[in-house]
PDB file of N, CA and C in Angstrom:
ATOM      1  N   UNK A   1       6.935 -14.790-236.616  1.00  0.00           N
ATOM      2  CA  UNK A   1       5.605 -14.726-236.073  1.00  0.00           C
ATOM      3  C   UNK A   1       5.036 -16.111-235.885  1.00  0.00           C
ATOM      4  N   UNK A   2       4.343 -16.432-235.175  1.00  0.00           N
ATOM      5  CA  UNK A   2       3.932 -17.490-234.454  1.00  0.00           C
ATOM      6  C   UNK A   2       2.436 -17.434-233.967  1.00  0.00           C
ATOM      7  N   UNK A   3       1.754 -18.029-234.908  1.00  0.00           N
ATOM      8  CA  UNK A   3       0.342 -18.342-234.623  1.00  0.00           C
ATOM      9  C   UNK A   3      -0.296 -19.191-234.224  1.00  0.00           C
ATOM     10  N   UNK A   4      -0.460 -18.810-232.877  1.00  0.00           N
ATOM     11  CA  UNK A   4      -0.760 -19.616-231.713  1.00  0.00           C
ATOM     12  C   UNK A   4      -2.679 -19.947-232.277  1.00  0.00           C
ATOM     13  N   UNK A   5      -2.964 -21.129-232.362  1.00  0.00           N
ATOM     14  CA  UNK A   5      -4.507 -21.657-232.627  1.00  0.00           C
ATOM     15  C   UNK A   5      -5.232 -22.181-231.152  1.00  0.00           C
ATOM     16  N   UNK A   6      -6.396 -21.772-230.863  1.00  0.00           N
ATOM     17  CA  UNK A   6      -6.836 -21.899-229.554  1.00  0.00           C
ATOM     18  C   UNK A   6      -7.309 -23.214-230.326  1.00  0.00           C
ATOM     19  N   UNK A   7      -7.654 -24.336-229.152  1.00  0.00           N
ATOM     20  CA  UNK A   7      -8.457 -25.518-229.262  1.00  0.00           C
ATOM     21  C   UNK A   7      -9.635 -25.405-228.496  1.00  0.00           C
ATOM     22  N   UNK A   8     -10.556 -25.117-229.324  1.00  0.00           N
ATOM     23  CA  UNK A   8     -12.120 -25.162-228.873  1.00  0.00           C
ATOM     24  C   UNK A   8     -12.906 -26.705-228.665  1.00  0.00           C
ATOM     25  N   UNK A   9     -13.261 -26.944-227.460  1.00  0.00           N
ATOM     26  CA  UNK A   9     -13.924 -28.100-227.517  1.00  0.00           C
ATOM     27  C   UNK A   9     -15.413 -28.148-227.004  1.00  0.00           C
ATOM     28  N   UNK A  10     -16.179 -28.728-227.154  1.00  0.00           N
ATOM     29  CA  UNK A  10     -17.590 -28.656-227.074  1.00  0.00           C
ATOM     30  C   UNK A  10     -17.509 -28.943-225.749  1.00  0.00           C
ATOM     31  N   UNK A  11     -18.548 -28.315-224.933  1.00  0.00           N
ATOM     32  CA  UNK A  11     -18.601 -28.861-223.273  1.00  0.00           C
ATOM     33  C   UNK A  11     -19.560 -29.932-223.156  1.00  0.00           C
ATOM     34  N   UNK A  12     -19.229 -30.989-222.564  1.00  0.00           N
ATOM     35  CA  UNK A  12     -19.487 -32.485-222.398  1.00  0.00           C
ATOM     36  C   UNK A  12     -20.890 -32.579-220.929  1.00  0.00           C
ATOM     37  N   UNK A  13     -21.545 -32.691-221.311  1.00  0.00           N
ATOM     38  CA  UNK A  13     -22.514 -33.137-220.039  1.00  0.00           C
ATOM     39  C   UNK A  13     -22.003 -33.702-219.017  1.00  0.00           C
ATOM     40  N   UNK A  14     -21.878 -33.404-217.656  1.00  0.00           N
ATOM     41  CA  UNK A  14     -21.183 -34.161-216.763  1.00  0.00           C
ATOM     42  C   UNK A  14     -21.316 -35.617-216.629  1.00  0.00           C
ATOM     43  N   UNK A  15     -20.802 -36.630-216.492  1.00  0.00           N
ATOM     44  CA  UNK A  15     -20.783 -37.849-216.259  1.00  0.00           C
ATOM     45  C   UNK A  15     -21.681 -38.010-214.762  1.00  0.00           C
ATOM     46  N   UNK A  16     -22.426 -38.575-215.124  1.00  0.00           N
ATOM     47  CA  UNK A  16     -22.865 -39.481-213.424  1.00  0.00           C
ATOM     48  C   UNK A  16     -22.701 -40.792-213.806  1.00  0.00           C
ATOM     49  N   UNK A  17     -22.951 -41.629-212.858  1.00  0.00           N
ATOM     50  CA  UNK A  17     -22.744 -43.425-212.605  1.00  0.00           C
ATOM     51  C   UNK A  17     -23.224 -43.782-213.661  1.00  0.00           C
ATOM     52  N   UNK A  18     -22.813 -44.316-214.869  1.00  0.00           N
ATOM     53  CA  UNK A  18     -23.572 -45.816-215.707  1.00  0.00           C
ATOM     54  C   UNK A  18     -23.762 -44.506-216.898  1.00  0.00           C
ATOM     55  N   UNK A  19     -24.279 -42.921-216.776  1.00  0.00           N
ATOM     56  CA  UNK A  19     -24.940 -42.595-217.517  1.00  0.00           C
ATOM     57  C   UNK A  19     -23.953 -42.234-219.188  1.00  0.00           C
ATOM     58  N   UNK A  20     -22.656 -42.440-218.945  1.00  0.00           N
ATOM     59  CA  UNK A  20     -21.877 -41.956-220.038  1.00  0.00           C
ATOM     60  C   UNK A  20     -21.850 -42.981-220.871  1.00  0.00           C
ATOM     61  N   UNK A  21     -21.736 -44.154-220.120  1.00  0.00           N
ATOM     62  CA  UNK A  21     -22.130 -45.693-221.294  1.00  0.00           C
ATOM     63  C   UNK A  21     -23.696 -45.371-221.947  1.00  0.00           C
ATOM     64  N   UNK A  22     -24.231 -44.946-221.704  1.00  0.00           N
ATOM     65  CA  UNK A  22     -25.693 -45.284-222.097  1.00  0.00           C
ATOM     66  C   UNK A  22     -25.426 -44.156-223.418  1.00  0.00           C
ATOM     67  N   UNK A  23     -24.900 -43.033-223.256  1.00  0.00           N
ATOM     68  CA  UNK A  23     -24.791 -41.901-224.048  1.00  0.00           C
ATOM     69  C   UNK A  23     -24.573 -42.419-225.212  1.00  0.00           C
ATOM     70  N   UNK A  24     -23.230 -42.759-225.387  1.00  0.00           N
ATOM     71  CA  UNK A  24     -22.809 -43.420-226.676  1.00  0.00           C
ATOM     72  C   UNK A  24     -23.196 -44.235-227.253  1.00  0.00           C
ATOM     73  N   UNK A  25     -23.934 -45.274-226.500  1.00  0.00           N
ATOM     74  CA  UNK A  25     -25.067 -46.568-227.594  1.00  0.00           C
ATOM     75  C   UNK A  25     -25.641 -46.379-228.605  1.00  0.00           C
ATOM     76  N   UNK A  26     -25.862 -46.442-229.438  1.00  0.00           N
ATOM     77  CA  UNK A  26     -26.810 -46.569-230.482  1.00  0.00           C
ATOM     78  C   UNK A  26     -28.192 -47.277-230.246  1.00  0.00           C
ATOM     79  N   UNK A  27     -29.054 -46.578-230.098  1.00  0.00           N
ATOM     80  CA  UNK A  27     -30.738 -47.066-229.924  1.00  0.00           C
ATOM     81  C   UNK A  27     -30.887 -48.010-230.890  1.00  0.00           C
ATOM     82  N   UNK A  28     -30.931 -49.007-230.195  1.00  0.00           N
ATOM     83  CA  UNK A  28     -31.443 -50.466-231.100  1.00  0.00           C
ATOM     84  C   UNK A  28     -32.876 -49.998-232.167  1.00  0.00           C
ATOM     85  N   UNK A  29     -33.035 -50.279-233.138  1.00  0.00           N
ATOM     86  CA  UNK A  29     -33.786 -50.153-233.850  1.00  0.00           C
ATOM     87  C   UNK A  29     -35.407 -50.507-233.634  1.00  0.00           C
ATOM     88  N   UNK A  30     -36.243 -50.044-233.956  1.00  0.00           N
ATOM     89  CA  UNK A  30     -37.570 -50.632-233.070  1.00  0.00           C
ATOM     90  C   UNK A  30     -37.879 -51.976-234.514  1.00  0.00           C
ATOM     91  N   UNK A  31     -38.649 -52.748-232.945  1.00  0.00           N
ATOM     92  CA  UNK A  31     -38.919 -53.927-233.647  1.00  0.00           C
ATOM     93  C   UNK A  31     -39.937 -54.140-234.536  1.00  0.00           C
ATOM     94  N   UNK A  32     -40.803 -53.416-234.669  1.00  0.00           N
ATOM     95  CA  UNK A  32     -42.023 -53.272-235.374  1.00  0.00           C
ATOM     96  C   UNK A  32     -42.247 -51.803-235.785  1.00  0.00           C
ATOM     97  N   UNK A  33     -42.232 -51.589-237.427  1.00  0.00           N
ATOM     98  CA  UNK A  33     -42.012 -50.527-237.918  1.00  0.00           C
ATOM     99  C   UNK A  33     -43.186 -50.032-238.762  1.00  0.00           C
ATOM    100  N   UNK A  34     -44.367 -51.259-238.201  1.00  0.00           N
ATOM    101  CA  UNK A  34     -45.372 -51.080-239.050  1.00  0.00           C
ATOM    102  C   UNK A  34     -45.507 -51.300-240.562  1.00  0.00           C
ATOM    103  N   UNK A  35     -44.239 -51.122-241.529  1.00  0.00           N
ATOM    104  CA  UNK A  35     -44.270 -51.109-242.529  1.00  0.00           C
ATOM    105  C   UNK A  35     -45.531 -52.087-243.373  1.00  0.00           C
ATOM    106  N   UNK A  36     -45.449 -53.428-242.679  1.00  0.00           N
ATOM    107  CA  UNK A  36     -46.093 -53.992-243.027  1.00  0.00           C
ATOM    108  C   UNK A  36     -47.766 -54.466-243.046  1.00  0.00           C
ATOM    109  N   UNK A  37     -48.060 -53.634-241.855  1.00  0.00           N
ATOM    110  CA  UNK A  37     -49.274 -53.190-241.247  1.00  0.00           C
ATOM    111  C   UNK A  37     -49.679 -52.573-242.161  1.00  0.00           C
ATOM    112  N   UNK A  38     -49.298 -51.007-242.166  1.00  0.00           N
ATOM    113  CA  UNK A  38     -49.670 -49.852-243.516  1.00  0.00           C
ATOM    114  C   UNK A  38     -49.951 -50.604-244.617  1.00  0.00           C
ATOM    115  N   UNK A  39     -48.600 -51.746-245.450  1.00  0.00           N
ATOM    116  CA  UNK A  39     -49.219 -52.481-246.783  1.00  0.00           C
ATOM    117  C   UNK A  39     -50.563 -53.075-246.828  1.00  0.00           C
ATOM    118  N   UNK A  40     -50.535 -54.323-245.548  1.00  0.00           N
ATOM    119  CA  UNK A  40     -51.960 -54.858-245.724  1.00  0.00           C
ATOM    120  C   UNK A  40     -52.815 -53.681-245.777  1.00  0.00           C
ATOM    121  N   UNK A  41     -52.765 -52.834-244.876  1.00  0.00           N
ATOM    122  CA  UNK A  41     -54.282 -52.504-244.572  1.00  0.00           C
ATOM    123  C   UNK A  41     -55.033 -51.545-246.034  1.00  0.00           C
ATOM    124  N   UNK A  42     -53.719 -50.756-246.497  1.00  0.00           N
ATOM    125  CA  UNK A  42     -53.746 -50.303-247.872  1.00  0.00           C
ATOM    126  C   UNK A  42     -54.365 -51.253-249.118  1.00  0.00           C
ATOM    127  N   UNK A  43     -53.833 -52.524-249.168  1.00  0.00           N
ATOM    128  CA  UNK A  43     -54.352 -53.495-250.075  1.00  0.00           C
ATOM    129  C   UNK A  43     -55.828 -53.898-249.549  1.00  0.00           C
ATOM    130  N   UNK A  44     -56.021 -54.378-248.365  1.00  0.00           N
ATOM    131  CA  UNK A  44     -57.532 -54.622-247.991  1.00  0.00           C
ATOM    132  C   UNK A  44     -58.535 -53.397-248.247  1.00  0.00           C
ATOM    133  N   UNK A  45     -58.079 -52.351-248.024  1.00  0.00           N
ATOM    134  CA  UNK A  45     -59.077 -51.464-248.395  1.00  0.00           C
ATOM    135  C   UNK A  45     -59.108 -51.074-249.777  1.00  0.00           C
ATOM    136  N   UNK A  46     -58.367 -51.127-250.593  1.00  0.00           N
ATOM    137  CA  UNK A  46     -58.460 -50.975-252.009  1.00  0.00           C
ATOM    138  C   UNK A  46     -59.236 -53.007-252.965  1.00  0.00           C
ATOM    139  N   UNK A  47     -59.246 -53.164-252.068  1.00  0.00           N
ATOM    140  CA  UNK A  47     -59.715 -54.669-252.317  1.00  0.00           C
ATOM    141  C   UNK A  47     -58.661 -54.916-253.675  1.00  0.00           C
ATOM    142  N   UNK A  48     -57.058 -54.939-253.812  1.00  0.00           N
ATOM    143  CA  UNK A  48     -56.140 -54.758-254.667  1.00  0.00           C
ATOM    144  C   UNK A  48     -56.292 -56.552-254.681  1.00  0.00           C
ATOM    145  N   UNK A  49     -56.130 -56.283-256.095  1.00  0.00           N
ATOM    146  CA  UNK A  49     -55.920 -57.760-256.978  1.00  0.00           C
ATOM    147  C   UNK A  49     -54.380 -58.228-257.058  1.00  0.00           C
ATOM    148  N   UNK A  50     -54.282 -59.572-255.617  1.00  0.00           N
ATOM    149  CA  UNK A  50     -53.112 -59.117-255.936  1.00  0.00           C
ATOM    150  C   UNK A  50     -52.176 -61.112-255.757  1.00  0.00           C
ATOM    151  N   UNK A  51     -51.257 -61.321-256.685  1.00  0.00           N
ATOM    152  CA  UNK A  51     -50.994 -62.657-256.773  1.00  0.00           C
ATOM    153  C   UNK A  51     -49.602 -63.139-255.641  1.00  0.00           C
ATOM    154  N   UNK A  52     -50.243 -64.439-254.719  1.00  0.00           N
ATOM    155  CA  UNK A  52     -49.047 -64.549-253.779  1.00  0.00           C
ATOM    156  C   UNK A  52     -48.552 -66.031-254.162  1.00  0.00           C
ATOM    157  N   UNK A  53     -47.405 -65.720-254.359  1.00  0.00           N
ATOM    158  CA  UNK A  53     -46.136 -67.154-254.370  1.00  0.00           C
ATOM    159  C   UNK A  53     -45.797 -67.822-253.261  1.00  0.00           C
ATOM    160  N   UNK A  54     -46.025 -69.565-253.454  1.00  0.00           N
ATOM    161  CA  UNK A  54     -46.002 -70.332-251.927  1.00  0.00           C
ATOM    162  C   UNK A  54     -44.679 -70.846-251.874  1.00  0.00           C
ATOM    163  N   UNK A  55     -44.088 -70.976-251.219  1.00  0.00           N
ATOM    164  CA  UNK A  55     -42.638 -71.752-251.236  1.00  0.00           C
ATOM    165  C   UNK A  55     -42.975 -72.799-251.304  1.00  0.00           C
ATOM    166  N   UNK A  56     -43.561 -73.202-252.405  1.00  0.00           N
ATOM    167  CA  UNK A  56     -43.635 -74.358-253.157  1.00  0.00           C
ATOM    168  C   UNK A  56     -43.845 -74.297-254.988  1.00  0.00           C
ATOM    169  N   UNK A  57     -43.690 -72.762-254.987  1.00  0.00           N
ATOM    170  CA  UNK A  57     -43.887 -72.060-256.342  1.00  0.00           C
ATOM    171  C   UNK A  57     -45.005 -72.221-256.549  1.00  0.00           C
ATOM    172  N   UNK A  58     -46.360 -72.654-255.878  1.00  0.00           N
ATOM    173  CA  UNK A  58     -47.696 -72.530-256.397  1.00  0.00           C
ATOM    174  C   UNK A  58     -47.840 -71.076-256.815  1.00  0.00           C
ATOM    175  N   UNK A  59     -49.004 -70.402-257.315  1.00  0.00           N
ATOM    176  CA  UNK A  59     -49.640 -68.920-257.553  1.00  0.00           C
ATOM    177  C   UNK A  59     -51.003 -68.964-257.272  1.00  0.00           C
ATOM    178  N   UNK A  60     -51.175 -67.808-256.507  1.00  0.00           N
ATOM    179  CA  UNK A  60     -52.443 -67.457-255.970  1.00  0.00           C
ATOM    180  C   UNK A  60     -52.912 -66.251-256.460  1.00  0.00           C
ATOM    181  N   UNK A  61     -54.618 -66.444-256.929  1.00  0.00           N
ATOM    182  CA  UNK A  61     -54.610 -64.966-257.245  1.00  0.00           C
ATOM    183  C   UNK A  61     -55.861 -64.812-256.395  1.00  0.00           C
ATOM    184  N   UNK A  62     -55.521 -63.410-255.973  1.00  0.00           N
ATOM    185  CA  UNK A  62     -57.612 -63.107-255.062  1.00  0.00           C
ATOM    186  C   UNK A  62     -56.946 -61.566-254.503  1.00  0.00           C
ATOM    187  N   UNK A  63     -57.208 -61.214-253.316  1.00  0.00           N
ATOM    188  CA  UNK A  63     -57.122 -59.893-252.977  1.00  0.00           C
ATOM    189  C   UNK A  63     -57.453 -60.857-251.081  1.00  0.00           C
ATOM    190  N   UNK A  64     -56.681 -59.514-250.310  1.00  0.00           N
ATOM    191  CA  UNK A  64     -56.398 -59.810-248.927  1.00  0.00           C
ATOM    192  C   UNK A  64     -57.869 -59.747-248.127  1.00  0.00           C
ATOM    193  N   UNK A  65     -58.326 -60.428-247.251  1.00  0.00           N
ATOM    194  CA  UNK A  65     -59.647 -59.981-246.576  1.00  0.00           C
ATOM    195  C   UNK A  65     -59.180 -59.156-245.526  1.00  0.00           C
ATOM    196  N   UNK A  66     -58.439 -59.716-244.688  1.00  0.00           N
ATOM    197  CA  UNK A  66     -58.034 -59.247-243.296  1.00  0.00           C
ATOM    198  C   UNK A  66     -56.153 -60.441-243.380  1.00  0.00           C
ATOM    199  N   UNK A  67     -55.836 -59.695-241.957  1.00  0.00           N
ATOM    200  CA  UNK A  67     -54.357 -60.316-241.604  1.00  0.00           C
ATOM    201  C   UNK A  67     -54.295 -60.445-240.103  1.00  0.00           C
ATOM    202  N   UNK A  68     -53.372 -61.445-239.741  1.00  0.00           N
ATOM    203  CA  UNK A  68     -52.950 -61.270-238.305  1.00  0.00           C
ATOM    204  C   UNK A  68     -51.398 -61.203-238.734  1.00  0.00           C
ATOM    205  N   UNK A  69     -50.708 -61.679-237.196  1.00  0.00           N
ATOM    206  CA  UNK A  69     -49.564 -61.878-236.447  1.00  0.00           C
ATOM    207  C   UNK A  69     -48.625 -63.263-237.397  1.00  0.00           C
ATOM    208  N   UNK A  70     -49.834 -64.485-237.677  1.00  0.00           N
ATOM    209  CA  UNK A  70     -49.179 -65.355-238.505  1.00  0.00           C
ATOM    210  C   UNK A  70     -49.451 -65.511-239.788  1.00  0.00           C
ATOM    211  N   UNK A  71     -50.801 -64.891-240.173  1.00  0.00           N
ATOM    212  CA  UNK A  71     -51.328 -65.873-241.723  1.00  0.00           C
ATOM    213  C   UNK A  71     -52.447 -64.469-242.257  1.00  0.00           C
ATOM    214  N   UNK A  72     -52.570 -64.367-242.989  1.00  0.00           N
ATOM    215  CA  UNK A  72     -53.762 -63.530-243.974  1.00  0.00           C
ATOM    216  C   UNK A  72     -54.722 -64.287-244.534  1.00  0.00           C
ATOM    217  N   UNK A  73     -56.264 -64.164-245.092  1.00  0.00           N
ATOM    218  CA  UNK A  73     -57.336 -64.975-245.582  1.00  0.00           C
ATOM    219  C   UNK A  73     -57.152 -63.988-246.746  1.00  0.00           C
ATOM    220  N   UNK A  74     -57.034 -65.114-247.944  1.00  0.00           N
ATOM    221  CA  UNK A  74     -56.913 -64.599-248.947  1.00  0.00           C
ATOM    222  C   UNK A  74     -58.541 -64.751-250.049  1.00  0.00           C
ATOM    223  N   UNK A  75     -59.028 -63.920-250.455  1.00  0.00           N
ATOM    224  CA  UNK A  75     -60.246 -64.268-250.784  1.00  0.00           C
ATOM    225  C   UNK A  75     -59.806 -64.147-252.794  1.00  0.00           C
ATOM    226  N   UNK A  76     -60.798 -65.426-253.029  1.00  0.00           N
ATOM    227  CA  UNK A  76     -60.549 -65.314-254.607  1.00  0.00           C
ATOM    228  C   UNK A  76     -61.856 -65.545-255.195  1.00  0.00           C
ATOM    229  N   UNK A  77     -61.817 -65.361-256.427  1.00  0.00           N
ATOM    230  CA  UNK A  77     -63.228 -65.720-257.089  1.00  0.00           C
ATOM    231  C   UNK A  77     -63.325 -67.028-257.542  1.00  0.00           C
ATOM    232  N   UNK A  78     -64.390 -67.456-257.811  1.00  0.00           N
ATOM    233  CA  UNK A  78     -65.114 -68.812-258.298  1.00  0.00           C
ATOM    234  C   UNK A  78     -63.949 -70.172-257.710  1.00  0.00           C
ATOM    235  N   UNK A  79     -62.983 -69.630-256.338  1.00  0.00           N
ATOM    236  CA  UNK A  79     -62.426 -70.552-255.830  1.00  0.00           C
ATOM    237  C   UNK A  79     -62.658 -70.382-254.480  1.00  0.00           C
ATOM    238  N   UNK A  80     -62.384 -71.629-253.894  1.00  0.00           N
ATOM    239  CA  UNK A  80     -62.254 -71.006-251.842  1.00  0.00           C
ATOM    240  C   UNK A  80     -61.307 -70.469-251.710  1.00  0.00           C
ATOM    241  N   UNK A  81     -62.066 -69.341-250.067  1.00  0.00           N
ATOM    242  CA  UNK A  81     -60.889 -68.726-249.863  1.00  0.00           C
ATOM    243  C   UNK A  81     -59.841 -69.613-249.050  1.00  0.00           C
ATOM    244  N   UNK A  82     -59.219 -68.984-248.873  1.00  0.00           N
ATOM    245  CA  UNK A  82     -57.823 -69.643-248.185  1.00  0.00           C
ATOM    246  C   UNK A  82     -57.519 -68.462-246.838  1.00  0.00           C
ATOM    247  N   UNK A  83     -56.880 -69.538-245.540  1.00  0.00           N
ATOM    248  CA  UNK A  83     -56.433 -68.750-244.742  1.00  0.00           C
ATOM    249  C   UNK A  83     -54.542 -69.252-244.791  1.00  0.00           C
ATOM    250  N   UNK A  84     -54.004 -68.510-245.474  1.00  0.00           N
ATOM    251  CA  UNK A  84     -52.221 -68.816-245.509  1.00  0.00           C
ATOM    252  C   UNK A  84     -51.872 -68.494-244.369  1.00  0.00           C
ATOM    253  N   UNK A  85     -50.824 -69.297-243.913  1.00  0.00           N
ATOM    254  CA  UNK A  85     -49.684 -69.142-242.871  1.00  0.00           C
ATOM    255  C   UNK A  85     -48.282 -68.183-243.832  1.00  0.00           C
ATOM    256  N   UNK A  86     -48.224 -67.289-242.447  1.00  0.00           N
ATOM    257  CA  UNK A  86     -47.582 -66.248-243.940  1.00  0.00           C
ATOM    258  C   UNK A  86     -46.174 -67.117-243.795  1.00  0.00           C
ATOM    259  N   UNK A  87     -45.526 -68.158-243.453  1.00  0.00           N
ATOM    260  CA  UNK A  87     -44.159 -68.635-243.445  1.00  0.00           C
ATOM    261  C   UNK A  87     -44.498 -69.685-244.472  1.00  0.00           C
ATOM    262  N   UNK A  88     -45.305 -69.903-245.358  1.00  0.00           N
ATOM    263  CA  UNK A  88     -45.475 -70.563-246.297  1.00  0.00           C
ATOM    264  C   UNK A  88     -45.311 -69.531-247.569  1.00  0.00           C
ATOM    265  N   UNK A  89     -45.416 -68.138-247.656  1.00  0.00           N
ATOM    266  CA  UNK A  89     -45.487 -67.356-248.389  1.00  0.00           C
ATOM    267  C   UNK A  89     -44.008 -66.839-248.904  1.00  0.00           C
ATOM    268  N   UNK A  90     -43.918 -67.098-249.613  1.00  0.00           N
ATOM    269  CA  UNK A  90     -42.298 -66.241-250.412  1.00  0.00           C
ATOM    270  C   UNK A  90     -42.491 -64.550-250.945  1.00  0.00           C
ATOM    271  N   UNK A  91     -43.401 -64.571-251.207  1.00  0.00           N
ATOM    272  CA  UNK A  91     -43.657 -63.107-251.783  1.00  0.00           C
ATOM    273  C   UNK A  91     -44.945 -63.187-252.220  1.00  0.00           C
ATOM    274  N   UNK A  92     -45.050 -61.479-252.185  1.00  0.00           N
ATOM    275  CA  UNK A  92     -46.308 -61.054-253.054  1.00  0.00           C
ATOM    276  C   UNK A  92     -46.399 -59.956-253.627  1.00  0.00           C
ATOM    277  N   UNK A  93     -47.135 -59.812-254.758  1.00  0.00           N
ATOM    278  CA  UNK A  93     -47.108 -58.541-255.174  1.00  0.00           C
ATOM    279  C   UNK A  93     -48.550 -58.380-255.790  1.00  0.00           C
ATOM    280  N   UNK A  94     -49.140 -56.982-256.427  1.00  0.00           N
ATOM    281  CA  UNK A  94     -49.864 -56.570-257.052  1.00  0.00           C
ATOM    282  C   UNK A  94     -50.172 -57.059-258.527  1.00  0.00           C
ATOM    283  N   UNK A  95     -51.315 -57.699-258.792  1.00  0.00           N
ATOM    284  CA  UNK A  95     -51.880 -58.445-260.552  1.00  0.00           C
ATOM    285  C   UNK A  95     -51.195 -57.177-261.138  1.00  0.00           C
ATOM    286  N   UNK A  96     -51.987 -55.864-261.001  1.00  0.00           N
ATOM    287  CA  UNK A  96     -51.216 -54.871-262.897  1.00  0.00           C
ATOM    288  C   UNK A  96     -49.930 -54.932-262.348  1.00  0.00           C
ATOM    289  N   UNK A  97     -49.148 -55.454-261.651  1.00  0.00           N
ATOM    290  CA  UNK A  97     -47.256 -55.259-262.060  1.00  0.00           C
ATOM    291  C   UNK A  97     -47.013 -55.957-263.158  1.00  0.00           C
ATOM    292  N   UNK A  98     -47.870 -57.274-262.954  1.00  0.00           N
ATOM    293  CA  UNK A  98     -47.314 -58.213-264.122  1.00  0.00           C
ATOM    294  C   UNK A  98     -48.003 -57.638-265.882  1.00  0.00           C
ATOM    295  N   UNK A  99     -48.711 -56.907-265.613  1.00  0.00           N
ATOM    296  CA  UNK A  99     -49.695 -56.231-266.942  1.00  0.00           C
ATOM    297  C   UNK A  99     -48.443 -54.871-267.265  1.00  0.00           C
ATOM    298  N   UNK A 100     -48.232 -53.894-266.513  1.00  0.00           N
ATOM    299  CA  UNK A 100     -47.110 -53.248-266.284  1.00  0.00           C
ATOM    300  C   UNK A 100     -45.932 -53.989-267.085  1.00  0.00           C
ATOM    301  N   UNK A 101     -45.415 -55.118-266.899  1.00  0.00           N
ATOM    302  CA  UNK A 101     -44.324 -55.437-267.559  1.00  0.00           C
ATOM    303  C   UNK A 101     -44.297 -56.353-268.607  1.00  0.00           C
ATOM    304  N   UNK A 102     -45.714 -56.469-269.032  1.00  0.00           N
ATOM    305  CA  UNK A 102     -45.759 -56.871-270.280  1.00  0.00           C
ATOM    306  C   UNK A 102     -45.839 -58.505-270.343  1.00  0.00           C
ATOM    307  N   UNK A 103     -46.042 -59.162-269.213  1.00  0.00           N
ATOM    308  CA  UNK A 103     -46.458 -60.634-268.959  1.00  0.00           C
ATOM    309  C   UNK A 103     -47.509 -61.005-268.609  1.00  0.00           C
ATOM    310  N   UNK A 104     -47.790 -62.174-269.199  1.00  0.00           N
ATOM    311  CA  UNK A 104     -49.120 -62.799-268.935  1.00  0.00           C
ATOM    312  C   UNK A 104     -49.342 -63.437-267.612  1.00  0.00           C
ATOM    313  N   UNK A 105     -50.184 -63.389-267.183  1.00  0.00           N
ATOM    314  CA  UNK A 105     -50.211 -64.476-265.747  1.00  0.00           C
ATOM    315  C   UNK A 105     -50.322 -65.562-266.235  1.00  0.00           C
ATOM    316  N   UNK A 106     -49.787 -66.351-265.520  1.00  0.00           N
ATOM    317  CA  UNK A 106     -49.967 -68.016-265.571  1.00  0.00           C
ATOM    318  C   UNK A 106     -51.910 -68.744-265.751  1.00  0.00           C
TER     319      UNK A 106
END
């Protein structure tokens, strides 16, 4: 006995000019995902206390006023505010992380 297996294949959209290359691409990823939009605007409205590191290892502490495209105004107490260029910025995070893990701020 001899068991013959049919080969089922999915039916393929017809090909026109150019359009079968385009099929298979992978959609480039979008360039702006907001992610970072949502953070600021979340921290400005919670007026979040929050400390930013300069690539120069300085520490900043205050909370965000507003942001653009290059730099954020960082507002602090009993100091001026500051408007940073965010390519001076290495990171930032939230004051209670460091209370959270049991360190003192500088």
């Amino acid at each position: 006995m001899t068991n013959q297996r049919k080969l089922i294949r999915p039916e393929r959209p017809e090909k026109k000019d150019g359009q079968a290359r385009s099929m298979r691409r992978k959609q480039a990823p979008p360039e702006q995902t907001n992610a970072e939009e949502f953070y600021y605007l979340k921290q400005m409205a919670a007026r979040t206390p929050m400390v930013v590191v300069l690539t120069n290892d300085e520490e900043l502490r205050g909370w965000i006023e507003w942001y653009d495209k290059t730099s954020i105004k960082f507002n602090r107490q009993k100091e001026p505010n500051l408007l940073i260029p965010k390519h001076n910025i290495r990171y930032m995070y939230k004051e209670e992380e460091l209370r959270k893990r049991g360190r003192r701020p500088r």
